[in-house]
PDB file of N, CA and C in Angstrom:
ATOM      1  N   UNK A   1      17.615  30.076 -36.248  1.00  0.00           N
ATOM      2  CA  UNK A   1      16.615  29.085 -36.609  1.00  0.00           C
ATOM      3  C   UNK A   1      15.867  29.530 -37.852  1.00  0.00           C
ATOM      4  N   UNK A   2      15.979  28.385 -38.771  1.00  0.00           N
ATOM      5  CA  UNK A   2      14.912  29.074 -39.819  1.00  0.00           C
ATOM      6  C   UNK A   2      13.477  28.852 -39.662  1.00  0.00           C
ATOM      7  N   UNK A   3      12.314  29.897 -40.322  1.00  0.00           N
ATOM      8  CA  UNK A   3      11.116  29.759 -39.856  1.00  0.00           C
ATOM      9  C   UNK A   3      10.129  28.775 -40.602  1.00  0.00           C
ATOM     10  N   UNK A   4      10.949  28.408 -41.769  1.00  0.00           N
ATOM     11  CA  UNK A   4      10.019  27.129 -42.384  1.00  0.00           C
ATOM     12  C   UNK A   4       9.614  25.967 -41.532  1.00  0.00           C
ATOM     13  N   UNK A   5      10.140  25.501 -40.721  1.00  0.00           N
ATOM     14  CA  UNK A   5       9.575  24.412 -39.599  1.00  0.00           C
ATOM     15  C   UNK A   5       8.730  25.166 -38.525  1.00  0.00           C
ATOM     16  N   UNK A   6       8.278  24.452 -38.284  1.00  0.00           N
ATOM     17  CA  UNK A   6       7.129  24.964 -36.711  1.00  0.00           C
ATOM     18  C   UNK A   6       8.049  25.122 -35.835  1.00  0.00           C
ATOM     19  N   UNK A   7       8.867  24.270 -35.301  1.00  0.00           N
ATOM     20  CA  UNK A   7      10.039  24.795 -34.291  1.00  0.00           C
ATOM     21  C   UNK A   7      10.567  26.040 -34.706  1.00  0.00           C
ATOM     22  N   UNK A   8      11.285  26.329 -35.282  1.00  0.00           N
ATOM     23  CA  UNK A   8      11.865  27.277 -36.171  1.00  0.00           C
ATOM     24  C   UNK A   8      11.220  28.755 -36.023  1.00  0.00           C
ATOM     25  N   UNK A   9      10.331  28.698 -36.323  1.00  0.00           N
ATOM     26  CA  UNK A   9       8.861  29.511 -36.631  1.00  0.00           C
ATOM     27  C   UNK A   9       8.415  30.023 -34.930  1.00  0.00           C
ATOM     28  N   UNK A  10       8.338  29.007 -33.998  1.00  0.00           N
ATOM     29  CA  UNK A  10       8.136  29.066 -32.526  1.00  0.00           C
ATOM     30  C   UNK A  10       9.126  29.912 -32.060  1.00  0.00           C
ATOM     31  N   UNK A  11      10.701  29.865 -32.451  1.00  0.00           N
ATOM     32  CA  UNK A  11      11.822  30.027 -32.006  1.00  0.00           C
ATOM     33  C   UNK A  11      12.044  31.520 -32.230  1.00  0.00           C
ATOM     34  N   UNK A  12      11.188  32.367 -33.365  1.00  0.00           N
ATOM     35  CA  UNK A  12      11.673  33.587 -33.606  1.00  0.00           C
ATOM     36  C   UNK A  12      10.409  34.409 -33.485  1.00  0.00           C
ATOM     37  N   UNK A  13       9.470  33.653 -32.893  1.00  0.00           N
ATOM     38  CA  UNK A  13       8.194  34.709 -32.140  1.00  0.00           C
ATOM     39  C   UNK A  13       8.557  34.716 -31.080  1.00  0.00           C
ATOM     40  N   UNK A  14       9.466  33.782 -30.171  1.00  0.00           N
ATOM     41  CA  UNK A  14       9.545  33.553 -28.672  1.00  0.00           C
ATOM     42  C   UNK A  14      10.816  35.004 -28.748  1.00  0.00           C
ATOM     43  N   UNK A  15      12.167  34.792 -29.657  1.00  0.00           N
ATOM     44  CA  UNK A  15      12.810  35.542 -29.732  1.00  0.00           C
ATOM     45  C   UNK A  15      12.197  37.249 -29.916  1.00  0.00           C
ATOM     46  N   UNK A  16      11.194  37.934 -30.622  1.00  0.00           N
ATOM     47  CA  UNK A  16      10.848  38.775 -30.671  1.00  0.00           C
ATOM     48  C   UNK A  16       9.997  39.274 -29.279  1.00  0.00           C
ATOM     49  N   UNK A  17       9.286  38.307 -28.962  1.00  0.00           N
ATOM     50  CA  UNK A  17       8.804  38.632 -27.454  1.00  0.00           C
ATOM     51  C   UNK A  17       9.539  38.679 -26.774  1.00  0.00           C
ATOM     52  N   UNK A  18      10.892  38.438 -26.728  1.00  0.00           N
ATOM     53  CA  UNK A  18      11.680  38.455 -25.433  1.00  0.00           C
ATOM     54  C   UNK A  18      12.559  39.376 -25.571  1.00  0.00           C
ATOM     55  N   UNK A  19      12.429  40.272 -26.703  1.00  0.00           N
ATOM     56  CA  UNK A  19      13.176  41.462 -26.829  1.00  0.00           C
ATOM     57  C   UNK A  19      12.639  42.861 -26.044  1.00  0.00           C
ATOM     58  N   UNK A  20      10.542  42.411 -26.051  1.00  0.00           N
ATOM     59  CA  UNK A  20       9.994  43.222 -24.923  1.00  0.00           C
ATOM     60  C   UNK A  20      10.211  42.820 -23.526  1.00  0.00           C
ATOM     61  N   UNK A  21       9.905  41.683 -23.201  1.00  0.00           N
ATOM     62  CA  UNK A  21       9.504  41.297 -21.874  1.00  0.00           C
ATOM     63  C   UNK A  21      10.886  40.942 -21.323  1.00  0.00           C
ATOM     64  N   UNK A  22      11.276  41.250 -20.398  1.00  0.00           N
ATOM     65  CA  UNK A  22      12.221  41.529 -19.494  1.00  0.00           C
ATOM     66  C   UNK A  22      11.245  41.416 -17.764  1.00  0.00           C
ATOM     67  N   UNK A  23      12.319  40.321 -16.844  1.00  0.00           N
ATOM     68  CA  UNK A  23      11.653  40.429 -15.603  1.00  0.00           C
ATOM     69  C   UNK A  23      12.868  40.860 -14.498  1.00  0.00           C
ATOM     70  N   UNK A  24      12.656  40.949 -13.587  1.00  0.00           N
ATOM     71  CA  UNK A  24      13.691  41.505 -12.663  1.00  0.00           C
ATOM     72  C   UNK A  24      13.083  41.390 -10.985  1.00  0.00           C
ATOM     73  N   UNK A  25      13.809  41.459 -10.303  1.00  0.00           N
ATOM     74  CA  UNK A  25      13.400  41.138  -8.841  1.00  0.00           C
ATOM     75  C   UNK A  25      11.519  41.589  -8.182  1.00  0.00           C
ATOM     76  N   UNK A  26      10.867  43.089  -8.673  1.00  0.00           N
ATOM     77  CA  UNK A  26      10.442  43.084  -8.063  1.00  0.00           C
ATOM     78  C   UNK A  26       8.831  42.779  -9.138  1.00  0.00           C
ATOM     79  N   UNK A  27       9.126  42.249 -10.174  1.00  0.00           N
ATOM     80  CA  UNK A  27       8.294  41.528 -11.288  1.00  0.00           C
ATOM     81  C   UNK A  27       8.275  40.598 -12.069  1.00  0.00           C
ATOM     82  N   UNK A  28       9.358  39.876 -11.827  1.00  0.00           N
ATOM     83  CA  UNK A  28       9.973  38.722 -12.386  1.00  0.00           C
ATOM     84  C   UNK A  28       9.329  38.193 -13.861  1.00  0.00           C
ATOM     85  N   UNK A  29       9.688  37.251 -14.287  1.00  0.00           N
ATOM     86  CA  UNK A  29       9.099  37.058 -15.787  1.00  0.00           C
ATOM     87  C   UNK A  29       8.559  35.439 -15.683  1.00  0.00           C
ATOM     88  N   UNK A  30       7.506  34.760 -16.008  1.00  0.00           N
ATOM     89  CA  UNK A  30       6.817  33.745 -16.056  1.00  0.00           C
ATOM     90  C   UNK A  30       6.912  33.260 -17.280  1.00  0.00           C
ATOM     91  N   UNK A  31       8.038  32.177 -16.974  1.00  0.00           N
ATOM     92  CA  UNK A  31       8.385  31.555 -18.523  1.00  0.00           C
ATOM     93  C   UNK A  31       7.732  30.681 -18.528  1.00  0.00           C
ATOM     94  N   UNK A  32       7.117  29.735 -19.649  1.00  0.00           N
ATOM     95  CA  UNK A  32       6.187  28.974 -19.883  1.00  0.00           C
ATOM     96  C   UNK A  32       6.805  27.797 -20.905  1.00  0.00           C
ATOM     97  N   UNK A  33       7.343  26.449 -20.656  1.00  0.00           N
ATOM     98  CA  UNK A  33       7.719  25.930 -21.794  1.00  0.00           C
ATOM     99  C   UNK A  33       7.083  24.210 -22.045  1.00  0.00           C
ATOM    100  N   UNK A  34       6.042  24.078 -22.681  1.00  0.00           N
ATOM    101  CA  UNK A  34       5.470  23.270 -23.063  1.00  0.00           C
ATOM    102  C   UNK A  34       6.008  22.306 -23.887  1.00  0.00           C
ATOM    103  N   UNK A  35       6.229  20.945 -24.082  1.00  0.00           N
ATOM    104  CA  UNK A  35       6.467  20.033 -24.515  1.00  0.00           C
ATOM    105  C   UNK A  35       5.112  19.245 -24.885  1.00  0.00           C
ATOM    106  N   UNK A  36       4.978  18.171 -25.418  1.00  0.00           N
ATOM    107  CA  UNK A  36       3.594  17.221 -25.569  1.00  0.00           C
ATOM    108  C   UNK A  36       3.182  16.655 -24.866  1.00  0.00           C
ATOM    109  N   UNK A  37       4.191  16.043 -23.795  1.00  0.00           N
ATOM    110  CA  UNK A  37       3.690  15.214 -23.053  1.00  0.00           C
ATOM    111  C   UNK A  37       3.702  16.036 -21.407  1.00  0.00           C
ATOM    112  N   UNK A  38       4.862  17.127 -21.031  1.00  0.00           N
ATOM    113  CA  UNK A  38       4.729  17.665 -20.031  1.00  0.00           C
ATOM    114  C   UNK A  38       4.453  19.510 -20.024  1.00  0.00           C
ATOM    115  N   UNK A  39       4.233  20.172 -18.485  1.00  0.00           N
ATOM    116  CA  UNK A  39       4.360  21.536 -18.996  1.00  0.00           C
ATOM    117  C   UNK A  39       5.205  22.213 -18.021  1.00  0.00           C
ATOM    118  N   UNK A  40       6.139  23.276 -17.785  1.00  0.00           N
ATOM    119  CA  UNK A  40       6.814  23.471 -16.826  1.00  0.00           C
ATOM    120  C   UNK A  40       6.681  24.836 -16.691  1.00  0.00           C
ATOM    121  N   UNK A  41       6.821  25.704 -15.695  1.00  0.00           N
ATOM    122  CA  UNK A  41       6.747  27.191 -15.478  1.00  0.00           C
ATOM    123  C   UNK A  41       7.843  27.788 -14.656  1.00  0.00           C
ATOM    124  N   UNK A  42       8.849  28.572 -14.616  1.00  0.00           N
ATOM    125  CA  UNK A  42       9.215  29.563 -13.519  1.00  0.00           C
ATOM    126  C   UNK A  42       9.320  30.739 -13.721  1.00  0.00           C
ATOM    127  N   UNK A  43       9.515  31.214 -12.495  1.00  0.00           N
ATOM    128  CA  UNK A  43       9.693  33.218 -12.296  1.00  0.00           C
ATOM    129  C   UNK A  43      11.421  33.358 -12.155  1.00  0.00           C
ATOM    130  N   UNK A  44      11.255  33.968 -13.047  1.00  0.00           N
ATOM    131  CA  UNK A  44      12.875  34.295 -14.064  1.00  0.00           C
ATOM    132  C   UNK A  44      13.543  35.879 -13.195  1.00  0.00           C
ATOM    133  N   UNK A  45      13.922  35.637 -12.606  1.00  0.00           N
ATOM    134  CA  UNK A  45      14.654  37.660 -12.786  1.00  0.00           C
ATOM    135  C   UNK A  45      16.320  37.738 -13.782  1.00  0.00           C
ATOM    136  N   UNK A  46      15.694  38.522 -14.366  1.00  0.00           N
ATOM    137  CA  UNK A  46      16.798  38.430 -15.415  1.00  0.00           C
ATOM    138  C   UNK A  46      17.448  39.215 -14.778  1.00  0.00           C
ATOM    139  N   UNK A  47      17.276  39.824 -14.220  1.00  0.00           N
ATOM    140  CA  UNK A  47      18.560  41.146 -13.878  1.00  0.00           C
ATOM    141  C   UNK A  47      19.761  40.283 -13.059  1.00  0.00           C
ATOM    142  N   UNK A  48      19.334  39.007 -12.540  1.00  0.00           N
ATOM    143  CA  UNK A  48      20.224  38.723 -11.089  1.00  0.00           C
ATOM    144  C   UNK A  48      20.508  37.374 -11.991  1.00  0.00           C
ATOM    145  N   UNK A  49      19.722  36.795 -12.914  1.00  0.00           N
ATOM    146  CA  UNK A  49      19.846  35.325 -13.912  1.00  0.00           C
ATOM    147  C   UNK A  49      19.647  34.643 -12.858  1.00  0.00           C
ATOM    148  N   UNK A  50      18.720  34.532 -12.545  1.00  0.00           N
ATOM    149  CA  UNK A  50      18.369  33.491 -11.174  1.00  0.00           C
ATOM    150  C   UNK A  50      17.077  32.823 -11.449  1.00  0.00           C
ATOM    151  N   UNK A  51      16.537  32.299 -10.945  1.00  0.00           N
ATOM    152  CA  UNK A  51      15.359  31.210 -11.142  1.00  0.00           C
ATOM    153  C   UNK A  51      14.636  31.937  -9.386  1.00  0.00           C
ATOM    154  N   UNK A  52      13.436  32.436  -9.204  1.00  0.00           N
ATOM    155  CA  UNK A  52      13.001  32.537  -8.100  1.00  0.00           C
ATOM    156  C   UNK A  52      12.516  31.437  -7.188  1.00  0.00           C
ATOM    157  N   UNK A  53      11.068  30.380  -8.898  1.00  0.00           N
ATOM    158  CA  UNK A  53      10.308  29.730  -8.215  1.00  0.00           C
ATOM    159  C   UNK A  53      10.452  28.788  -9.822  1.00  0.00           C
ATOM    160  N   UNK A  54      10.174  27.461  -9.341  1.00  0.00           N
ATOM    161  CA  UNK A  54       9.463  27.003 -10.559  1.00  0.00           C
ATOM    162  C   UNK A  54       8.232  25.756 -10.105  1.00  0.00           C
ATOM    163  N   UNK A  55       7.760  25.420 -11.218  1.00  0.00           N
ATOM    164  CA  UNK A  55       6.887  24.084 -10.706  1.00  0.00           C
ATOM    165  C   UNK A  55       6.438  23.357 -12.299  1.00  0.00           C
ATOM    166  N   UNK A  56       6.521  22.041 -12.283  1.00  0.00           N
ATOM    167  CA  UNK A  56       6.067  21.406 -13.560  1.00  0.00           C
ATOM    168  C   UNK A  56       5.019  20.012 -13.314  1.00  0.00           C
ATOM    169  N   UNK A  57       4.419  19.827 -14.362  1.00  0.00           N
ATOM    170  CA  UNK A  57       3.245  18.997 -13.877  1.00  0.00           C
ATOM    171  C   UNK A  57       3.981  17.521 -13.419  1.00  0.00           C
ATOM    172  N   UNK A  58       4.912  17.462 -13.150  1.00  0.00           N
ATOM    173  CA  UNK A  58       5.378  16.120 -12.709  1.00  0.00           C
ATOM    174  C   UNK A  58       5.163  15.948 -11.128  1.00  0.00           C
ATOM    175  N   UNK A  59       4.560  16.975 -10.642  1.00  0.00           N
ATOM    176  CA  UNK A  59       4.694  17.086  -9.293  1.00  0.00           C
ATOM    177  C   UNK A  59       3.334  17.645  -8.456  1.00  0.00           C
ATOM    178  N   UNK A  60       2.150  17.468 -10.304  1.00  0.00           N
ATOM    179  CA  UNK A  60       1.027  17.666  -9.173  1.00  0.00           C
ATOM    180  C   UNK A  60       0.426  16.042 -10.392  1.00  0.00           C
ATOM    181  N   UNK A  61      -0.857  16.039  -9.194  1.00  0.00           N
ATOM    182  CA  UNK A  61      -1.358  14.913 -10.376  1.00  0.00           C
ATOM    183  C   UNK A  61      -2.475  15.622 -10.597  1.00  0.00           C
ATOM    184  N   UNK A  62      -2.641  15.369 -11.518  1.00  0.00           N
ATOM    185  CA  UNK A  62      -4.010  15.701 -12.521  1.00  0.00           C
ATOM    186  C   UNK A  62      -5.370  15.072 -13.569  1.00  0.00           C
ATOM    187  N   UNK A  63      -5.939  15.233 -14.150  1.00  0.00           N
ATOM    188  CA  UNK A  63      -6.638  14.251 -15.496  1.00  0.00           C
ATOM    189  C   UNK A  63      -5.721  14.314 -16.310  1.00  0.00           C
ATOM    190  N   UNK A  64      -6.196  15.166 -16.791  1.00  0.00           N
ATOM    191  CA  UNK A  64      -5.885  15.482 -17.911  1.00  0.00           C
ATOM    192  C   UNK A  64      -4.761  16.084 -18.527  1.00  0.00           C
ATOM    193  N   UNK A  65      -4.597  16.987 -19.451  1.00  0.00           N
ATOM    194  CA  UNK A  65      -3.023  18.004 -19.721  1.00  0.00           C
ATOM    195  C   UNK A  65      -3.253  19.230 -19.380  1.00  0.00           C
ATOM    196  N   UNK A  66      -4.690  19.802 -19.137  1.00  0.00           N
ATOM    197  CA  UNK A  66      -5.281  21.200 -19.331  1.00  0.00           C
ATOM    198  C   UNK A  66      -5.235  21.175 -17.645  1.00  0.00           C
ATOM    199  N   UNK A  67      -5.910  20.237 -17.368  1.00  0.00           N
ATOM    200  CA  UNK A  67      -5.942  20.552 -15.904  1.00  0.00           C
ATOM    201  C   UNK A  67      -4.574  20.616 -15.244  1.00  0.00           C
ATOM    202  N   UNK A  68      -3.592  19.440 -15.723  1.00  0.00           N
ATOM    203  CA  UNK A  68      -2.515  19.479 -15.281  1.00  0.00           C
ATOM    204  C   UNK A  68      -2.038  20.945 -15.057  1.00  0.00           C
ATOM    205  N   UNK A  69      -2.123  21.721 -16.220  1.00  0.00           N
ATOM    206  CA  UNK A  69      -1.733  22.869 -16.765  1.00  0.00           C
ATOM    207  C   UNK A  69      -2.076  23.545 -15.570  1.00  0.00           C
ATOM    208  N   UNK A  70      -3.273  23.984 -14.915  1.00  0.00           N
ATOM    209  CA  UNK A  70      -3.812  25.187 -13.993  1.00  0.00           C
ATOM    210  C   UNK A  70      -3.632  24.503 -12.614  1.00  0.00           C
ATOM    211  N   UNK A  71      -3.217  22.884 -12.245  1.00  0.00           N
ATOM    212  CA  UNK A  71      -2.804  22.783 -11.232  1.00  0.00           C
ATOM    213  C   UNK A  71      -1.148  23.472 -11.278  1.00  0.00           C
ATOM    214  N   UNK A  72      -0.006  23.499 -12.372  1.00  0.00           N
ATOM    215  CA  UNK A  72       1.143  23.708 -12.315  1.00  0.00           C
ATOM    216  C   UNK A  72       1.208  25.474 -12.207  1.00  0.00           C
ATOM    217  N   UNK A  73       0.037  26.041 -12.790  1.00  0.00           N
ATOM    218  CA  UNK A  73      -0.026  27.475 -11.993  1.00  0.00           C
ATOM    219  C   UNK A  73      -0.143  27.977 -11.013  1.00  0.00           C
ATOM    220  N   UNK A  74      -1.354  27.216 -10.330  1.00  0.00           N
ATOM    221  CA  UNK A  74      -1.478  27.309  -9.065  1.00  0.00           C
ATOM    222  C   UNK A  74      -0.460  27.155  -7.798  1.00  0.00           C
ATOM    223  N   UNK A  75      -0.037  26.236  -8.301  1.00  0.00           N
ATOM    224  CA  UNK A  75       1.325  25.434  -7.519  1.00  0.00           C
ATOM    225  C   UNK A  75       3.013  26.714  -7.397  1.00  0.00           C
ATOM    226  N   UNK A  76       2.425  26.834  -8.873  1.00  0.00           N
ATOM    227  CA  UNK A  76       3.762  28.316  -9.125  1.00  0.00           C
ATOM    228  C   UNK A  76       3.385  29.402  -8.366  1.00  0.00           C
ATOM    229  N   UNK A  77       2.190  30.163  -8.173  1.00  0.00           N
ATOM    230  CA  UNK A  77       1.806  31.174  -7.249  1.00  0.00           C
ATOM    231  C   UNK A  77       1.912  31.079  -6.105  1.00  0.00           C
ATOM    232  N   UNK A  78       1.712  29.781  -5.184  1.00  0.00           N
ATOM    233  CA  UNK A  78       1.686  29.283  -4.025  1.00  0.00           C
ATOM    234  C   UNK A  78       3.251  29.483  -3.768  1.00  0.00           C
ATOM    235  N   UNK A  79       4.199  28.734  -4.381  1.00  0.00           N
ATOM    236  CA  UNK A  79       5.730  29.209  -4.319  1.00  0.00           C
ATOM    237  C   UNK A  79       6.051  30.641  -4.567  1.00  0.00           C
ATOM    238  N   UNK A  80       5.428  31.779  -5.583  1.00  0.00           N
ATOM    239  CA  UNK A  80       5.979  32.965  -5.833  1.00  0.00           C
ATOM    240  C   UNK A  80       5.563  33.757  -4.443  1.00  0.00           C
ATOM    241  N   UNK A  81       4.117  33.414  -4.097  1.00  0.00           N
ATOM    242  CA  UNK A  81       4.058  33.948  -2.627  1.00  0.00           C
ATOM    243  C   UNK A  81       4.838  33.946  -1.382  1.00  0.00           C
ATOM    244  N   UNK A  82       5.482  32.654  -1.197  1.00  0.00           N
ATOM    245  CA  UNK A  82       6.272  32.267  -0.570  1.00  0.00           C
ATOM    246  C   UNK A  82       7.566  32.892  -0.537  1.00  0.00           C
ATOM    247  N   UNK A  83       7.697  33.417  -1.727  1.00  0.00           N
ATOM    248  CA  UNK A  83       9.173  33.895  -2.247  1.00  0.00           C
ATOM    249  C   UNK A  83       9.014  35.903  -2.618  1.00  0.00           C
ATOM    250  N   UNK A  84       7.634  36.075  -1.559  1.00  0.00           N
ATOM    251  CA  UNK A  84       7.421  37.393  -1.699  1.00  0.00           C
ATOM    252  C   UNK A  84       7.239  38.152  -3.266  1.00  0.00           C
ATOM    253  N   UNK A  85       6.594  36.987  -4.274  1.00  0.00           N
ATOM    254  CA  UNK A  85       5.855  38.268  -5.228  1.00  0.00           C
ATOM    255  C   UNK A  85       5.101  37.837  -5.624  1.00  0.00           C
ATOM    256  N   UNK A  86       4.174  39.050  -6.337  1.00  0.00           N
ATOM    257  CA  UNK A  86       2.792  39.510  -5.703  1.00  0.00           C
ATOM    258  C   UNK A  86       2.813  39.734  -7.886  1.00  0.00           C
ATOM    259  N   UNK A  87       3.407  39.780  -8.340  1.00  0.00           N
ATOM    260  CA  UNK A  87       3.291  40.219  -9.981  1.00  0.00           C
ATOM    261  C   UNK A  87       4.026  39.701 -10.840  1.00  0.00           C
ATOM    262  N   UNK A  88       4.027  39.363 -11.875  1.00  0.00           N
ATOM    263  CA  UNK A  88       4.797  38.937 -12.774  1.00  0.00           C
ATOM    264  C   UNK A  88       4.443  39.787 -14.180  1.00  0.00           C
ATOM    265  N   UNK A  89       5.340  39.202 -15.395  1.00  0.00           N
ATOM    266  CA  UNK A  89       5.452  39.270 -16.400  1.00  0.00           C
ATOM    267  C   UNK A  89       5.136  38.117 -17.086  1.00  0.00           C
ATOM    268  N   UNK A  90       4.440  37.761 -17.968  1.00  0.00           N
ATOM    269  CA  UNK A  90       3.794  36.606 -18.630  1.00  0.00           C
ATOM    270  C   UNK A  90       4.638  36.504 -19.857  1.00  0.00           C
ATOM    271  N   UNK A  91       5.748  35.494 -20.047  1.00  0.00           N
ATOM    272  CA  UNK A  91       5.846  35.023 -21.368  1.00  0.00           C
ATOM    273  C   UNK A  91       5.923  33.564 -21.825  1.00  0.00           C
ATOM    274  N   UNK A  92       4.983  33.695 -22.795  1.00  0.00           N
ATOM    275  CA  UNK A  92       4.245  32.398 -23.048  1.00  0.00           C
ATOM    276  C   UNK A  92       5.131  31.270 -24.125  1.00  0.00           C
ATOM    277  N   UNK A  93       6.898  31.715 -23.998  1.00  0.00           N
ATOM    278  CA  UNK A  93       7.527  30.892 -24.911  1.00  0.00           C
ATOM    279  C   UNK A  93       7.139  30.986 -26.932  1.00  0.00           C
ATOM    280  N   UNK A  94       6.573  31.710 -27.236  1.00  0.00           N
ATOM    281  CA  UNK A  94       6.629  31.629 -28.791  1.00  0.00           C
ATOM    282  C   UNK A  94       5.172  31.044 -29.030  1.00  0.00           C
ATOM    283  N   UNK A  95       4.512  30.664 -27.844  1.00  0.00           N
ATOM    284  CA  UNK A  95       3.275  29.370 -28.048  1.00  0.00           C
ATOM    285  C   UNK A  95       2.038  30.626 -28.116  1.00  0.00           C
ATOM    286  N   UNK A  96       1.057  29.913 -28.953  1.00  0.00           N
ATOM    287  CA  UNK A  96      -0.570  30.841 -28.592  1.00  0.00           C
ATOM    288  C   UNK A  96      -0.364  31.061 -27.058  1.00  0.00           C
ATOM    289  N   UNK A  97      -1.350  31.880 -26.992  1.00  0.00           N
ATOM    290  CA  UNK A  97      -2.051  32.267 -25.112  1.00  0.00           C
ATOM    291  C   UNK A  97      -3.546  31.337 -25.325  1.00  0.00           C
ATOM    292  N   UNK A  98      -2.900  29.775 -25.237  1.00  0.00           N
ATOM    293  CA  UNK A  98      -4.361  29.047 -25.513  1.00  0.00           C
ATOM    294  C   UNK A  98      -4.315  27.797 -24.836  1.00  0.00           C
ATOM    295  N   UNK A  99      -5.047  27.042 -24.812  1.00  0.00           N
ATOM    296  CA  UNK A  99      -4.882  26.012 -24.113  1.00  0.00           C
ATOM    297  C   UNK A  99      -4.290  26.020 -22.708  1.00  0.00           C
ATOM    298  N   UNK A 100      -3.303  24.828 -22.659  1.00  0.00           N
ATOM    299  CA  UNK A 100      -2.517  24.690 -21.893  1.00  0.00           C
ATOM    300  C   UNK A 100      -1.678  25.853 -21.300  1.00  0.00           C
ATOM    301  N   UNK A 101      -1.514  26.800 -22.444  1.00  0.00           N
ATOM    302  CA  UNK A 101      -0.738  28.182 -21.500  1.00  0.00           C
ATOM    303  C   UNK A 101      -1.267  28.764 -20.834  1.00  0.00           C
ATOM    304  N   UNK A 102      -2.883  29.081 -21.468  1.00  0.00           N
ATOM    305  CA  UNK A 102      -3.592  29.969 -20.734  1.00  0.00           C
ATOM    306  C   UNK A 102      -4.085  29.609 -19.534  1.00  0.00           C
ATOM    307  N   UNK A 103      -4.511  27.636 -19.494  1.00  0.00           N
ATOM    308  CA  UNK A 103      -4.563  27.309 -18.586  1.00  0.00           C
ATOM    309  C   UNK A 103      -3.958  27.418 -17.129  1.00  0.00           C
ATOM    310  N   UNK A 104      -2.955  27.386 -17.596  1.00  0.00           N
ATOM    311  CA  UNK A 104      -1.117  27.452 -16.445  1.00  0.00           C
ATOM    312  C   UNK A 104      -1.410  29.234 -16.235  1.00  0.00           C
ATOM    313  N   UNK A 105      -1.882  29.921 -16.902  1.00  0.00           N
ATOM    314  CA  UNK A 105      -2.046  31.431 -16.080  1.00  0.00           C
ATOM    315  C   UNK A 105      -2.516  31.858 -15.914  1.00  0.00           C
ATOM    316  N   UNK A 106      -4.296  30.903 -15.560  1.00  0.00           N
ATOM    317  CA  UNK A 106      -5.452  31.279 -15.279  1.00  0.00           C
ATOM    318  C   UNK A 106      -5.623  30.698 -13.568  1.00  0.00           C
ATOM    319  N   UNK A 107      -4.880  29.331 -13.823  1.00  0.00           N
ATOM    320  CA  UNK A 107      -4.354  29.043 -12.921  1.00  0.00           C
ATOM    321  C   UNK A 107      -3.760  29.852 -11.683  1.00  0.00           C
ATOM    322  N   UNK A 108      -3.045  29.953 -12.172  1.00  0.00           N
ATOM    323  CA  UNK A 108      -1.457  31.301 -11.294  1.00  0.00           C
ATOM    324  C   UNK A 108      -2.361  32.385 -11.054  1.00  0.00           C
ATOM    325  N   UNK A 109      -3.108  33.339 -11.974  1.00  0.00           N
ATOM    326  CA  UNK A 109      -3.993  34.067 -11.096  1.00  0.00           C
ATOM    327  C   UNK A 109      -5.166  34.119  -9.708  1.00  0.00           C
ATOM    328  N   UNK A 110      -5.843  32.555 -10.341  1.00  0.00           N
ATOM    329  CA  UNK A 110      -6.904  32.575  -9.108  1.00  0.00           C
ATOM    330  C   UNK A 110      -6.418  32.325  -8.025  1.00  0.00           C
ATOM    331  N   UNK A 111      -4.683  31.516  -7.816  1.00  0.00           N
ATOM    332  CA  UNK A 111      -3.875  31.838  -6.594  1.00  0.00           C
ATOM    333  C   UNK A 111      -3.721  32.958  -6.232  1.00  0.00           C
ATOM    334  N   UNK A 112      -3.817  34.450  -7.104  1.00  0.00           N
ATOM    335  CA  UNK A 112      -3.476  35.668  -6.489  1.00  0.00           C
ATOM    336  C   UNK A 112      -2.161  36.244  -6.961  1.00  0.00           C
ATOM    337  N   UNK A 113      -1.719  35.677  -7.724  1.00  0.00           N
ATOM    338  CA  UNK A 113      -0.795  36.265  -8.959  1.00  0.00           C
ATOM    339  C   UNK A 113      -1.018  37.229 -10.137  1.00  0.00           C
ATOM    340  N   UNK A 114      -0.603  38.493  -9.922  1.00  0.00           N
ATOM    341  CA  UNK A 114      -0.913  39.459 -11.047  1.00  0.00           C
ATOM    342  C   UNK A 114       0.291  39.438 -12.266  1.00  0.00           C
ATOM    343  N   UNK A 115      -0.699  38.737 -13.423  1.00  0.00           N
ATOM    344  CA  UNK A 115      -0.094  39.010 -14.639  1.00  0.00           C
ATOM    345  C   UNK A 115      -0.727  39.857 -15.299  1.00  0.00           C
TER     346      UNK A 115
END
C-alpha cells in the first residue's frame, strides 16, 4: 500500500504494529476495525489462527457511535470471560487510541478485561 492516501498511510502503521503485537491462547490479541458507519472487535490467537470471541455494534443498540463503541467492549469482555480470559493484547488497527477505539477499550476494561 502506498502511504500517500489515508488508507494507505493506516495500512502501514497497522502493519508495523503488528510486527510487535502478537496474541496467543493465554493473551489473545484485541483487534479493533472501525469503518464510518460500524465498529467491530475480536480476541485473535494467532498461534492456533482462530477467532476466540468477537462482538460488533450491530448487536447492541446504542445513541450514538461512541457509546455504541463501549457497549461493543463491554459485550466483548462478557464473551472473553465466558471463553476463560482474563487479558488481552490491544491492537487498535493503524487507527489513533481515540475516540471510538478508546471507547471500545474502556469499555472492555470496566467489564474486567486487562489490556
Amino acid at each position: 500500500m502506498d502511504a500517500k492516501t489515508k488508507r494507505g498511510a493506516r495500512v502501514r502503521r497497522h502493519a508495523r504494529v503488528r510486527k510487535k503485537v502478537s496474541g496467543d491462547g493465554q493473551r489473545p490479541r484485541l483487534a479493533v476495525y472501525r469503518s464510518n458507519r460500524h465498529i467491530y472487535a475480536q480476541l485473535i490467537d494467532d498461534v492456533q489462527a482462530r477467532t476466540i470471541a468477537a462482538a460488533s455494534d450491530r448487536e447492541v443498540s446504542g445513541g450514538n457511535k461512541t457509546a455504541a463503541a463501549k457497549a461493543v467492549g463491554e459485550l466483548l469482555a462478557e464473551r472473553a470471560k465466558q471463553a476463560g480470559v482474563e487479558q488481552v493484547v490491544f491492537d487498535r488497527g493503524g487507527r489513533l487510541y481515540h475516540g471510538r477505539v478508546a471507547a471500545l477499550a474502556d469499555g472492555a476494561r470496566e467489564k474486567g478485561l486487562q489490556i
